[in-house]
Protein backbone atom coordinates (compact mmCIF):
# COMPACT_ATOMS: atom_id res chain seq x y z
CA UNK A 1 147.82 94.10 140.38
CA UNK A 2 144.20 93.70 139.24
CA UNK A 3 143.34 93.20 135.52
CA UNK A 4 139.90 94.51 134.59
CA UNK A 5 138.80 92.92 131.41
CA UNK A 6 137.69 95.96 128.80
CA UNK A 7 134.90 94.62 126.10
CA UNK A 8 133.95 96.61 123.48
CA UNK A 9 130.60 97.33 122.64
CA UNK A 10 130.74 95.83 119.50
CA UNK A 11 132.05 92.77 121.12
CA UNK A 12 129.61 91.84 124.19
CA UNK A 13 127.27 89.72 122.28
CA UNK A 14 129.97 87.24 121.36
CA UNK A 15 130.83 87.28 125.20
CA UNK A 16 127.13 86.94 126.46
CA UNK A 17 127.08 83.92 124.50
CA UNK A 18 129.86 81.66 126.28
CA UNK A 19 129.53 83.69 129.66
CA UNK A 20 125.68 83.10 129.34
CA UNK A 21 123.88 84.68 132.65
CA UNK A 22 127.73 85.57 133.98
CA UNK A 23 127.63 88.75 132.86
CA UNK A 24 124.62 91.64 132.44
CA UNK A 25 122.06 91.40 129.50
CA UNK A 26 122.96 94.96 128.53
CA UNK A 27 126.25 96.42 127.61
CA UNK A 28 125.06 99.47 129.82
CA UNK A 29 124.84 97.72 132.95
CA UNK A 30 128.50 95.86 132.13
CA UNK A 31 129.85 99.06 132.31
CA UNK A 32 128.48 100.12 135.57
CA UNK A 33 129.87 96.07 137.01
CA UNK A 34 133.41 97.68 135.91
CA UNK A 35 132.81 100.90 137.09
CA UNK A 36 132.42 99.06 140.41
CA UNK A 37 134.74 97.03 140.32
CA UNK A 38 137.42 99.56 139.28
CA UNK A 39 136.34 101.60 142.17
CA UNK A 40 136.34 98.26 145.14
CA UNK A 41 139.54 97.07 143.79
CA UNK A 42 141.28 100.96 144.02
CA UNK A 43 139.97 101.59 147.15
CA UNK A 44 141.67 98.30 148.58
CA UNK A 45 144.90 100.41 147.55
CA UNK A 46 145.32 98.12 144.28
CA UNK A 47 146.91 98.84 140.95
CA UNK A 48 144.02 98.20 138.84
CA UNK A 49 144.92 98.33 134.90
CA UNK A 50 141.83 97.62 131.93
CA UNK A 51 143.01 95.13 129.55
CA UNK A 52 140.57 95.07 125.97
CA UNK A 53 139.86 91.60 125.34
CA UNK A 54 138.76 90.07 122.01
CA UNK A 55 136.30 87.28 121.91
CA UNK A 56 137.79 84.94 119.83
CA UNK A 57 141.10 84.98 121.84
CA UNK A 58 138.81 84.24 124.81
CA UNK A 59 136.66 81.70 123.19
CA UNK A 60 140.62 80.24 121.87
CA UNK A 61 141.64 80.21 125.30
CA UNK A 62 138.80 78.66 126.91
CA UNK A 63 139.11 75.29 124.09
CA UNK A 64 143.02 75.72 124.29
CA UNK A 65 142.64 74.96 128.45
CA UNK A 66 139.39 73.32 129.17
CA UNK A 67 138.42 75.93 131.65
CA UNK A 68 134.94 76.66 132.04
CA UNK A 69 133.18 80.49 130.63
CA UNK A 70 132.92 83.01 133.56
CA UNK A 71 133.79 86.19 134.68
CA UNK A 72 136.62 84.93 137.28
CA UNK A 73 138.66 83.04 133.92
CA UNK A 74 137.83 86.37 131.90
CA UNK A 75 139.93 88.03 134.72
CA UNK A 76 142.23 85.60 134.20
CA UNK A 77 142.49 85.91 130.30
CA UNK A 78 142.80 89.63 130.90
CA UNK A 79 145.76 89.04 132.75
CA UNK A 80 147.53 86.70 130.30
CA UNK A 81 146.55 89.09 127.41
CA UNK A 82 148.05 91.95 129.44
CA UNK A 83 151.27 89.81 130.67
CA UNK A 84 151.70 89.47 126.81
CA UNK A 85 152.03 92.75 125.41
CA UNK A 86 155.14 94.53 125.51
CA UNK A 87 155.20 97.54 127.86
C-alpha cells in the first residue's frame, strides 16, 4: 500500500516552506509530481490511496520526532495520518 500525500492548494505555501527546494515552486507542477507518481506506483500493481495532509500536523510531527522536512517523511506522515482515521 502506497500513501500519496494530497495538499491543498491553499496549503502548499506552508509546505514549500519546511520542504524548501523538495517539492515544485508551483502548486501546478505538484500536481503533475502526483499525477506521476499515482500512475508509477499503479502500474507496479500497487494499492495507491491519497491521504490530505495539513501543515501544521506535518510541521507537529516533524518537532514531535526530529526527522528532517522532505518528501520521503511527507510519505511517511501520509501514512500515519491515514493509519489513524477510522475506515
Amino acid at each position: 500500500m502506497i500513501y500519496l500525500p494530497i495538499i491543498s492548494s491553499s496549503d502548499y505555501v506552508a509546505f514549500q516552506e519546511p520542504l524548501q527546494s523538495r517539492i515544485p515552486s508551483g502548486y501546478d507542477k505538484w500536481l503533475k509530481l502526483h499525477a506521476m507518481w499515482h500512475h508509477h506506483y499503479s502500474a507496479e500493481r500497487n494499492t495507491v490511496t491519497s491521504v490530505h495532509v495539513d501543515p501544521q500536523q506535518f510541521a507537529s510531527h516533524l518537532k514531535a520526532t526530529g526527522h528532517a522536512a522532505d518528501v520521503g517523511e511527507l510519505f511517511a506522515f501520509a501514512e500515519i495520518t491515514a493509519k489513524k482515521k477510522p475506515h
